[in-house]
Protein backbone atom coordinates (compact mmCIF):
# COMPACT_ATOMS: atom_id res chain seq x y z
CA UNK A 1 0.00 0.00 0.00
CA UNK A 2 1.30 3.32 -0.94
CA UNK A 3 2.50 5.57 1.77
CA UNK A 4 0.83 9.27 1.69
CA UNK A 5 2.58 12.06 3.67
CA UNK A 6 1.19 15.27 5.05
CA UNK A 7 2.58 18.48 5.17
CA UNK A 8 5.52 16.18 3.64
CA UNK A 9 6.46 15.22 7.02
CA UNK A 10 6.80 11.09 7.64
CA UNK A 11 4.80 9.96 10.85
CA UNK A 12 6.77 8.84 13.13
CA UNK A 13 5.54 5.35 13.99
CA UNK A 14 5.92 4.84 10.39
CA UNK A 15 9.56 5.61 10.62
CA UNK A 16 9.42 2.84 13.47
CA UNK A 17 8.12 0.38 11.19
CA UNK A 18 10.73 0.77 8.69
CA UNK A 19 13.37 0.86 11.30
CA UNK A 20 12.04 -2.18 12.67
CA UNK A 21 12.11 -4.13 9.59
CA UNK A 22 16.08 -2.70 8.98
CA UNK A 23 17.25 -3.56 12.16
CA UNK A 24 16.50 -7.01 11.62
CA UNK A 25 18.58 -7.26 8.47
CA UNK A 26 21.64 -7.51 10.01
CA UNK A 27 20.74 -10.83 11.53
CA UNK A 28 21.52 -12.52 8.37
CA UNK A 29 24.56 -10.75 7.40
CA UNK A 30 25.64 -9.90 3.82
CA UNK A 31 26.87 -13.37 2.03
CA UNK A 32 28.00 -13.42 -1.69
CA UNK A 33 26.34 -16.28 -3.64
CA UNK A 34 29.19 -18.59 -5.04
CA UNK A 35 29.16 -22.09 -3.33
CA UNK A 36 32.46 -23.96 -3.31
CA UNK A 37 31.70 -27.33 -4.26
CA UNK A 38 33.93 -29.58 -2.31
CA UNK A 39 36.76 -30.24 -4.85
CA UNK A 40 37.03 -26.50 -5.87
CA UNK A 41 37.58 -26.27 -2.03
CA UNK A 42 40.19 -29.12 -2.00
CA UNK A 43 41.92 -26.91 -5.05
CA UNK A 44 42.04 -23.42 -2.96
CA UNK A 45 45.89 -22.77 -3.62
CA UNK A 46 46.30 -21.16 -0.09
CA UNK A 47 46.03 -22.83 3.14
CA UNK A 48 42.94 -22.47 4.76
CA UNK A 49 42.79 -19.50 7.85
CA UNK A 50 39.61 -19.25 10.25
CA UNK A 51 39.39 -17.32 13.72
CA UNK A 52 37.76 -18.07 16.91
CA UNK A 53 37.61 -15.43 19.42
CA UNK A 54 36.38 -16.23 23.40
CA UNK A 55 35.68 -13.79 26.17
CA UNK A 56 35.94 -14.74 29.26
CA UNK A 57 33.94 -11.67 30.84
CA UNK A 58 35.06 -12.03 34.39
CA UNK A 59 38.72 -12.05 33.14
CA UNK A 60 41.90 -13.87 35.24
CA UNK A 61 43.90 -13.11 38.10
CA UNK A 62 46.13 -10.95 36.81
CA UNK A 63 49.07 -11.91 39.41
CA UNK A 64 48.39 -15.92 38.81
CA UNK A 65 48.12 -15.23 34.67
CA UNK A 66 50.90 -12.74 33.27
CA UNK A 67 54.64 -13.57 33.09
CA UNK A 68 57.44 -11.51 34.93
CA UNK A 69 60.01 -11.52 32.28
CA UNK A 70 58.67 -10.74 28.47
CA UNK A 71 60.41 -12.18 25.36
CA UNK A 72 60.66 -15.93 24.78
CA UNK A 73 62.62 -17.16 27.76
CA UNK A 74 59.76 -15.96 30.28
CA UNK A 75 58.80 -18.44 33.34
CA UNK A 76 55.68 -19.22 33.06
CA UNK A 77 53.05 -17.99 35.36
CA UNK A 78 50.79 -20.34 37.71
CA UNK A 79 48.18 -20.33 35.17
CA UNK A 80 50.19 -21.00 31.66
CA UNK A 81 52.06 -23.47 33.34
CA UNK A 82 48.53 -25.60 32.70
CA UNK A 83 49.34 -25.03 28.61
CA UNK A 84 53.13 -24.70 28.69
CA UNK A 85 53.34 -27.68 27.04
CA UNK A 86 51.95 -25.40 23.66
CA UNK A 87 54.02 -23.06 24.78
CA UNK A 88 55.50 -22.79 21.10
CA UNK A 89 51.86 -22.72 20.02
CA UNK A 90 50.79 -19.55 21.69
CA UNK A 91 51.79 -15.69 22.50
CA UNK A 92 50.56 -14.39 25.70
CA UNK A 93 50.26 -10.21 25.59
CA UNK A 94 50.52 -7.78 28.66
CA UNK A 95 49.99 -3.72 28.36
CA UNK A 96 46.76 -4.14 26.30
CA UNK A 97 43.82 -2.96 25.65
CA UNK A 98 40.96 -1.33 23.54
CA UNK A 99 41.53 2.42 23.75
CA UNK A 100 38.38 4.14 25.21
CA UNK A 101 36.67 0.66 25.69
CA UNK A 102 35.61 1.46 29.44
CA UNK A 103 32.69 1.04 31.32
CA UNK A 104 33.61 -1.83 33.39
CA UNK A 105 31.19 -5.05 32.78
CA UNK A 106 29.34 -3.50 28.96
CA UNK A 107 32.92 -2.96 27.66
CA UNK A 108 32.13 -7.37 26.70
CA UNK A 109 30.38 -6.53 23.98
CA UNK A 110 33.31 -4.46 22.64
CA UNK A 111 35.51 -7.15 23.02
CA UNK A 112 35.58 -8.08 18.91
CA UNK A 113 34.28 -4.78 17.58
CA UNK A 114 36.54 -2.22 20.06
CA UNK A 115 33.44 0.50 20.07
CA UNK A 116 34.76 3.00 22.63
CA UNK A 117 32.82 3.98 25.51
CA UNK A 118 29.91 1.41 25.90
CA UNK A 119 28.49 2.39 29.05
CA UNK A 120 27.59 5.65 28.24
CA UNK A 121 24.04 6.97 26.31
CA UNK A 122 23.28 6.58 23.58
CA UNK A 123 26.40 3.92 22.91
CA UNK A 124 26.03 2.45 19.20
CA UNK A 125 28.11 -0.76 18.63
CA UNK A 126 30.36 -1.06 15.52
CA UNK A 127 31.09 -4.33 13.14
CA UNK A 128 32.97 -6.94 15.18
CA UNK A 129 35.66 -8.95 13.89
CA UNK A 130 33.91 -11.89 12.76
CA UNK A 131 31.63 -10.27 11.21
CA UNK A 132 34.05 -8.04 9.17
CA UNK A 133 35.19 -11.81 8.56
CA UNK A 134 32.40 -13.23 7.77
CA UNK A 135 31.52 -10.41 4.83
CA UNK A 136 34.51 -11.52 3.06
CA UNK A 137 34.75 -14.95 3.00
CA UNK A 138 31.50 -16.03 4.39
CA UNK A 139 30.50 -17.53 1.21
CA UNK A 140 32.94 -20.08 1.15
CA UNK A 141 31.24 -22.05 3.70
CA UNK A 142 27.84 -23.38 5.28
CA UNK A 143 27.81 -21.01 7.82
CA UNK A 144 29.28 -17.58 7.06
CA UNK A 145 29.82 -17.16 10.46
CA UNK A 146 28.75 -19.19 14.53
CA UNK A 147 27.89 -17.03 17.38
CA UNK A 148 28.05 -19.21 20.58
CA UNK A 149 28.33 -18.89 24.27
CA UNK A 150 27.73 -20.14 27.70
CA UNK A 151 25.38 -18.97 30.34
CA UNK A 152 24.72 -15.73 28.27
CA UNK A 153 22.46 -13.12 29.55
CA UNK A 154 20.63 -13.01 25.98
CA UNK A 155 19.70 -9.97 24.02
CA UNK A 156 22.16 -8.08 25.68
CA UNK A 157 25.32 -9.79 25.59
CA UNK A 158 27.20 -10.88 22.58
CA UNK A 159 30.54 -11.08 20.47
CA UNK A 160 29.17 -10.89 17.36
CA UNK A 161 27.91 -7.11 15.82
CA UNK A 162 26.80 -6.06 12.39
CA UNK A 163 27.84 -3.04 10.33
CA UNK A 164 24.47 -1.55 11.40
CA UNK A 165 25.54 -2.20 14.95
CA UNK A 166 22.55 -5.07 15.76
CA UNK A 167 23.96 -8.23 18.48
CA UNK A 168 23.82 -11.42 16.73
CA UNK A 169 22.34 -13.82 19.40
CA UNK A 170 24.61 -16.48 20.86
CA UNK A 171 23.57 -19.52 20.57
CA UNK A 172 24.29 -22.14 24.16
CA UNK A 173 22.34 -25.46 22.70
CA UNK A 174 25.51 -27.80 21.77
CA UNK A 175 22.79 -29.90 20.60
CA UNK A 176 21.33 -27.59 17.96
CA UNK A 177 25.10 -26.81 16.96
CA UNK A 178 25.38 -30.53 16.06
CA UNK A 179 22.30 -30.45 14.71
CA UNK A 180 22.94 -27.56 11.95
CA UNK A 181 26.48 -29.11 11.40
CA UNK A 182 25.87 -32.81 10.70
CA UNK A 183 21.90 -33.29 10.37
CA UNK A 184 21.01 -33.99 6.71
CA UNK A 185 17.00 -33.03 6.12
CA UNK A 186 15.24 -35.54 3.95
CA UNK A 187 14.14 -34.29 0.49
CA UNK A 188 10.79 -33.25 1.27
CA UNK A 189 12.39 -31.18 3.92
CA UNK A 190 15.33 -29.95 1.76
CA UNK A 191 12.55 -28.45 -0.62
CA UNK A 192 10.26 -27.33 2.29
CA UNK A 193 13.49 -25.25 3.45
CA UNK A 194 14.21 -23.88 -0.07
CA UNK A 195 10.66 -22.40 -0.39
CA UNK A 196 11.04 -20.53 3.07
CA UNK A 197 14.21 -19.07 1.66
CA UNK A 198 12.40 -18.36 -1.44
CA UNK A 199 9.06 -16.70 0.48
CA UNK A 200 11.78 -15.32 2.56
CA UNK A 201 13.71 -13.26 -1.14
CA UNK A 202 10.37 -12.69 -2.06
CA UNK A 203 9.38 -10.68 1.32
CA UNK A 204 12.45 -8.60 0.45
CA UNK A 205 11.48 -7.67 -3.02
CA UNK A 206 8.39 -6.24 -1.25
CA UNK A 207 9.97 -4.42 1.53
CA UNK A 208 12.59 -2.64 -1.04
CA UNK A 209 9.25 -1.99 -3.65
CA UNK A 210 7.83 -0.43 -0.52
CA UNK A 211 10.54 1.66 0.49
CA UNK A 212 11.35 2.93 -2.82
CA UNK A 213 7.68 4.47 -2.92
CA UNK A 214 7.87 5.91 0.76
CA UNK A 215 11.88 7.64 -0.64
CA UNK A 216 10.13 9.52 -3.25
CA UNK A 217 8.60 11.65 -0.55
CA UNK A 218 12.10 12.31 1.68
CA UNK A 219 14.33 14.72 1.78
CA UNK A 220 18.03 14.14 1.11
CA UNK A 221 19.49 13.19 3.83
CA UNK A 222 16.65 10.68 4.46
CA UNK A 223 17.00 9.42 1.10
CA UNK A 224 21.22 8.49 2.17
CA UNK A 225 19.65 6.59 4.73
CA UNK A 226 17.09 4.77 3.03
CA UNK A 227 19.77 3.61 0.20
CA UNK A 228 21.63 1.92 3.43
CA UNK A 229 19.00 0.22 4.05
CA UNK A 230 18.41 -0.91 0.40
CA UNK A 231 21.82 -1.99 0.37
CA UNK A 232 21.24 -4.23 3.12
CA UNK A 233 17.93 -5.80 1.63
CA UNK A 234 19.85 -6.51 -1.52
CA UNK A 235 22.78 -8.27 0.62
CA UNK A 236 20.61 -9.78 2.15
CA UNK A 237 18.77 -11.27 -1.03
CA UNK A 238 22.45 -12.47 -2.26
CA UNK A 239 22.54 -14.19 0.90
CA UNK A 240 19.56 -16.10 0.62
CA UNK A 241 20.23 -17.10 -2.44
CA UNK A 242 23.49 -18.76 -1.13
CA UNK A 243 21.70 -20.34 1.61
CA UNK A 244 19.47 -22.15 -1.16
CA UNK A 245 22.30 -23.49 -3.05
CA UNK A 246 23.81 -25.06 0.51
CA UNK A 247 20.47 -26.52 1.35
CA UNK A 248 21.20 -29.02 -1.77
CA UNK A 249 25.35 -29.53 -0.40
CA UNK A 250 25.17 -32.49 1.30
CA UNK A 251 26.54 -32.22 5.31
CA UNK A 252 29.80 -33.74 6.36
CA UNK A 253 29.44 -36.92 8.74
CA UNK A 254 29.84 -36.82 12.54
CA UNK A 255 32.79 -38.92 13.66
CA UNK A 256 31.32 -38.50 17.45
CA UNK A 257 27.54 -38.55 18.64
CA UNK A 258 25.38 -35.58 19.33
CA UNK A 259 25.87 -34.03 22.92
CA UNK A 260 23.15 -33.51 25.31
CA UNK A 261 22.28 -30.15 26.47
CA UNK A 262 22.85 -29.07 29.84
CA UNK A 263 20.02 -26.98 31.68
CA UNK A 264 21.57 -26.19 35.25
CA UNK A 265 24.08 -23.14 34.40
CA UNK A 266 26.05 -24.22 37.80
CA UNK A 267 27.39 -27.19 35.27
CA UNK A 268 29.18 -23.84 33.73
CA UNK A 269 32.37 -25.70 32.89
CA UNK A 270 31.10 -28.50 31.36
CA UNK A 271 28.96 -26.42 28.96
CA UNK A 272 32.39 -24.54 28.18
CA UNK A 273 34.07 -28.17 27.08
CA UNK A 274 30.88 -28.47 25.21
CA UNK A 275 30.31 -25.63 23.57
CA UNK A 276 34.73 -25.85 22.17
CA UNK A 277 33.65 -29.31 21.46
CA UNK A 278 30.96 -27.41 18.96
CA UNK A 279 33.30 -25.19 17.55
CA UNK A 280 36.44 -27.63 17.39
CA UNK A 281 33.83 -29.34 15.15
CA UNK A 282 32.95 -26.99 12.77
CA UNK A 283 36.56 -25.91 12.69
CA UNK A 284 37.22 -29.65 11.33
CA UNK A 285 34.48 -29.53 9.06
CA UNK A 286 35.22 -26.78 7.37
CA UNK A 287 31.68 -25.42 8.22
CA UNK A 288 32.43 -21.82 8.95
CA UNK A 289 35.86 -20.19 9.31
CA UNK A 290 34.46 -17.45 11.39
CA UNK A 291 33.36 -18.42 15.40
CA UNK A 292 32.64 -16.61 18.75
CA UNK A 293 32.12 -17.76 21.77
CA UNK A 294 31.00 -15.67 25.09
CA UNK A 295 31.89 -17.01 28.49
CA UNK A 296 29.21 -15.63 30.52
CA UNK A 297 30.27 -15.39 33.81
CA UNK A 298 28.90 -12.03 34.88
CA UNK A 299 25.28 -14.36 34.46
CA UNK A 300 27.07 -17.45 36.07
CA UNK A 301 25.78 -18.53 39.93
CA UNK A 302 27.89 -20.36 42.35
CA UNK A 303 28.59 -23.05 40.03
CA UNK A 304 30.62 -26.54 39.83
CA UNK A 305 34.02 -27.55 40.02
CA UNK A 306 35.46 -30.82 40.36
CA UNK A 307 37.22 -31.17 43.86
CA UNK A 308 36.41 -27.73 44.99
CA UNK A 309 33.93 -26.28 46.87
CA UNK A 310 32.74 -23.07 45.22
CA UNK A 311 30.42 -21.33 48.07
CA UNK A 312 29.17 -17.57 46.02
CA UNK A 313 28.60 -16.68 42.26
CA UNK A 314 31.13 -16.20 39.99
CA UNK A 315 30.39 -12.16 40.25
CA UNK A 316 30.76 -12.00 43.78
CA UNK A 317 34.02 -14.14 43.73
CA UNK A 318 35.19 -11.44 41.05
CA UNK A 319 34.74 -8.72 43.73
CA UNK A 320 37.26 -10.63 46.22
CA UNK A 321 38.34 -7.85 48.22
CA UNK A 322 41.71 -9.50 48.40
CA UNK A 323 40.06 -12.24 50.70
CA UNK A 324 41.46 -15.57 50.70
CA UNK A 325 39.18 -18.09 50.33
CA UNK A 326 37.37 -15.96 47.66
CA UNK A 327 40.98 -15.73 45.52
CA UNK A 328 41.47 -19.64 46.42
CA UNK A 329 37.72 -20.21 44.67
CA UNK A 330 38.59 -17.80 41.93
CA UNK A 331 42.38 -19.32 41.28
CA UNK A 332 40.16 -22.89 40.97
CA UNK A 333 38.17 -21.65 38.28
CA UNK A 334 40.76 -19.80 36.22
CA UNK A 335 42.84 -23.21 36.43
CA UNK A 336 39.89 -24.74 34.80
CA UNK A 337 39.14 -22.33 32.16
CA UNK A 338 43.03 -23.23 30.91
CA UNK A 339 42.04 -26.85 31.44
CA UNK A 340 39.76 -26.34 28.73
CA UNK A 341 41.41 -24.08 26.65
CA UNK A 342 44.16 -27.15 26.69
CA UNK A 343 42.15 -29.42 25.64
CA UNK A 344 41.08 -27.25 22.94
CA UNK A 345 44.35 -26.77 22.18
CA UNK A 346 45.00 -30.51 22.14
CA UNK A 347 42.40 -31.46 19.95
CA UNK A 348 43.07 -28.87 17.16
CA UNK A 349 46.64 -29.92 17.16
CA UNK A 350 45.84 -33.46 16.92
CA UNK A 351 43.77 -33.09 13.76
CA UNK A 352 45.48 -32.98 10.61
CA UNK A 353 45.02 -30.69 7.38
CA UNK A 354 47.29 -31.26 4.72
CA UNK A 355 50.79 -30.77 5.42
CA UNK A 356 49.41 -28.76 8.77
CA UNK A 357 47.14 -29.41 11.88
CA UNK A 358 44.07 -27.60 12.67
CA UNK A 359 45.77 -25.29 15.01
CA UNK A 360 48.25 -24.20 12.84
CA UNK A 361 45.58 -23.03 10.02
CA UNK A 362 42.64 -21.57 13.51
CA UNK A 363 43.70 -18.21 15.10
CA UNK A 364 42.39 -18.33 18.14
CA UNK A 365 42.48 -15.13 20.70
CA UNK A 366 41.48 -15.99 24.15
CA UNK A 367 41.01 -13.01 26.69
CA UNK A 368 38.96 -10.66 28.15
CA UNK A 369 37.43 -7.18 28.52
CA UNK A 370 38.75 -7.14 32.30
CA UNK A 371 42.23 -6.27 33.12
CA UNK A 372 40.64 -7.06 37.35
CA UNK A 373 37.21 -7.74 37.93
CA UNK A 374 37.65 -6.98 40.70
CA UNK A 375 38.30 -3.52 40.21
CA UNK A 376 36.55 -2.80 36.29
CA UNK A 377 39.52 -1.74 34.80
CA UNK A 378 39.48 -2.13 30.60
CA UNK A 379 43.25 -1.85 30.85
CA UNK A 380 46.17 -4.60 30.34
CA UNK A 381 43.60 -7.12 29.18
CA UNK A 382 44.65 -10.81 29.34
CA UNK A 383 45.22 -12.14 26.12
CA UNK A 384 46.05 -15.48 24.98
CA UNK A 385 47.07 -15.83 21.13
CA UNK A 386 47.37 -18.77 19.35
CA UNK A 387 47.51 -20.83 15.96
CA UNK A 388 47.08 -19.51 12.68
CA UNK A 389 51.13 -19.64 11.61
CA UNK A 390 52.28 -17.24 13.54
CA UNK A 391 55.77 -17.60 15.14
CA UNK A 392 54.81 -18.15 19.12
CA UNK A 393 56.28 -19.47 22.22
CA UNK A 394 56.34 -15.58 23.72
CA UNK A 395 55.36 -13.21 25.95
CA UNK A 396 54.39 -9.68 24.08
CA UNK A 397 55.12 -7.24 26.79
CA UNK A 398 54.02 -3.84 26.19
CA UNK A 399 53.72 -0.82 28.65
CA UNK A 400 51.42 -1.53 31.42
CA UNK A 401 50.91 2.47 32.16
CA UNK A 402 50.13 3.16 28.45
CA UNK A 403 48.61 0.57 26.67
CA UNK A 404 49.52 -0.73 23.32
CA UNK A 405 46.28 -1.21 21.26
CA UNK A 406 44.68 -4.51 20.76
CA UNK A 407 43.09 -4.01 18.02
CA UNK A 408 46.38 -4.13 15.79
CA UNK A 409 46.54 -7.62 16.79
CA UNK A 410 43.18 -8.04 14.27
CA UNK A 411 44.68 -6.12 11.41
CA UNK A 412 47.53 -8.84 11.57
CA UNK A 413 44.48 -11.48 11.77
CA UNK A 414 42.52 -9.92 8.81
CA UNK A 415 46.12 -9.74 6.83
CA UNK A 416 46.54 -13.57 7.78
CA UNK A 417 43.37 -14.56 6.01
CA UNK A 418 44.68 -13.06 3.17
CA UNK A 419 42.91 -9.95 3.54
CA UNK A 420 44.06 -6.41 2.02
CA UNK A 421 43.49 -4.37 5.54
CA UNK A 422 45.56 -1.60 7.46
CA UNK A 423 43.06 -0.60 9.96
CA UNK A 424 40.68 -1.50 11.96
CA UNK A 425 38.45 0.24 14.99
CA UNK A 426 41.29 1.82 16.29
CA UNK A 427 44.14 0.36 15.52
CA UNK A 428 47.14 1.71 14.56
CA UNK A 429 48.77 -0.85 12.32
CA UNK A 430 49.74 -4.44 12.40
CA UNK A 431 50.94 -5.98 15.69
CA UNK A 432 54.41 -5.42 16.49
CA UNK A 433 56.26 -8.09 17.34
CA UNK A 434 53.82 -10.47 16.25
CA UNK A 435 55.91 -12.19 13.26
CA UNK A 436 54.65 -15.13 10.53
CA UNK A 437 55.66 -18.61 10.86
């Protein structure tokens, strides 16, 4: 129906309605719509690169996590001592940070995109990481990108931002993970799923025939924003059209069987091992090159660990006060958390891919938007680097008075996959010191 203005001024719960509809574009981000069958894969003449990125939002004891001495002959602290056996597999950084990320606890959802100030009003988030990712080389793969987490206060909380500055939801269900990764439709509902994407292209085509009425009737600067928006519809047609051609891609086969979900978030570290299980998964499979995972904790309660007793959330640990048997609880958890980050470790390394192992081709950055939890800062974050053919087995130390940006340490991850980039957020350049295998 044709939109009439008076007085040529748009009503305003109009405007809402079109907003509406364009913030929920971004859900289904921008995906060109070449499919690699699986021999032109095999034929790529570059080694494959993906990323994985995990927050821990309660962060690490800073005195039990960084190393004294920097450089490659550093002792290893309490907590790499746990993975010092990939100590040639992983850089550990000290004096960084995202500059102007502060805010305390909301600076988590900056963690990928390095927005500055996030706690203040009217805050807009920028494009994360993966996401910038995901744009470029989403198409290669089933999933252009895989937005997980663990105990996740939802609609809130994420890794994962558009270019429009929407969250991407995270998704905790290791059993729906399996599900999209190995779990082949029959025919009837391989066609059934083709003509929702198809009712789904065809709902676009009416939305952009709509708005192109209602832009006859703007002024200017309206019209620059409506054309955004148009651009998004249109990526977002290209995408469903890719999505149709993977519908009729058959799925790789499971070599394990499907997980089962766990409800109680108190069984926090087992959903962790659960939810890397997911993403060591679609790592192997090729399935998306592009993953995010959000540790939770800030939402966690007074949860379970193996042969400790853990007597107060994991928020109120955070906020220890220097008191004993709170740091004793908190150095239990952080010990697990590099458990599982060595088994992760482990099993990537253990996993061939052509001349390489799975580790060697996955960047993964490890860290969080906490220098202390226990005080808020958003200064000398710990960061854990590893994979991806870098040369490791060091300790980055940069000023711990004035930080070194972290968000060079992305521009040398975009450049890795291959990607012409110089900036991003507010970097500065590549990461120095950081070198290539």
């Amino acid at each position: 129906m044709p939109v009439f203005l008076k007085n040529h001024q748009l009503p305003r719960r109009t405007m809402l309605r079109a907003a509406g509809v364009g913030l929920a574009l971004p859900f289904l981000e921008a995906m060109r719509p070449a499919v690699l069958s699986a021999t032109e894969r095999s034929k790529e003449s570059k080694p494959i690169r993906r990323m994985l990125g995990i927050c821990n939002n309660l962060g690490l004891l800073p005195e039990k996590f960084f190393p004294q001495a920097p450089g490659r002959d550093y002792k290893a602290s309490p907590y790499l001592e746990t993975i010092n056996h990939h100590r040639q597999d992983y850089t550990v950084f000290s004096g960084v940070w995202h500059p102007d990320v502060d805010g305390g606890h909301p600076a988590d959802i900056c963690f990928l995109t390095a927005a500055p100030h996030p706690g203040s009003g009217g805050f807009r988030n920028t494009i994360s990481l993966d996401q910038y990712i995901s744009e470029r080389v989403g198409h290669l793969t089933r999933f252009p990108s895989m937005t997980l987490g663990v105990n996740v206060q939802q609609g809130t909380r994420s890794l994962s931002w558009t270019g429009a500055g929407v969250l991407i939801p995270c998704e905790e269900s290791p059993a729906r993970v399996y599900e999209q990764l190995f779990l082949q439709g029959s025919p009837d509902e391989t066609a059934d799923q083709i003509r929702k994407l198809q009712v789904g292209q065809s709902i676009m085509d009416a939305v952009a025939d709509q708005t192109l009425r209602l832009a006859r009737n703007l002024g200017t600067e309206d019209r620059t924003r409506l054309d955004q928006y148009l651009t998004g519809v249109r990526d977002l047609e290209q995408r469903l059209v890719a999505s149709e051609q993977w519908e009729l891609v058959p799925k790789p086969i499971p070599r394990s069987t499907a997980p089962l979900d766990l409800s109680d978030p108190k069984q926090y570290m087992e959903k962790v091992r659960l939810i890397y299980d997911m993403a060591r998964l679609a790592i192997e499979t090729d399935s998306t090159r592009a993953i995010t995972i959000l540790l939770d904790s800030v939402n966690s309660p007074a949860i379970e660990i193996e042969g400790v007793e853990i007597t107060d959330g994991y928020h109120n640990l955070s906020h220890h006060g220097k008191n004993e048997d709170k740091l004793s609880q908190l150095e239990a958890i952080d010990q697990w958390h590099m458990r599982l980050l060595d088994e992760l470790f482990t099993g990537l390394k253990g996993t061939p891919e052509q001349e390489d192992n799975l580790l060697d081709r996955t960047m993964i950055m490890y860290g969080s938007n906490l220098g202390n939890a226990n005080t808020h800062v958003t200064t000398n974050l710990p960061v854990i680097f590893a994979g991806g053919g870098f040369r490791h087995g060091q300790h980055l130390a940069f000023n711990t008075e004035d930080n070194y940006p972290l968000p060079n340490l992305f521009v040398s991850m975009l450049q890795r996959l291959g990607l012409e980039v110089s900036q991003f957020a507010t970097s500065t350049g590549s990461m120095r010191g950081l070198e290539l295998a």
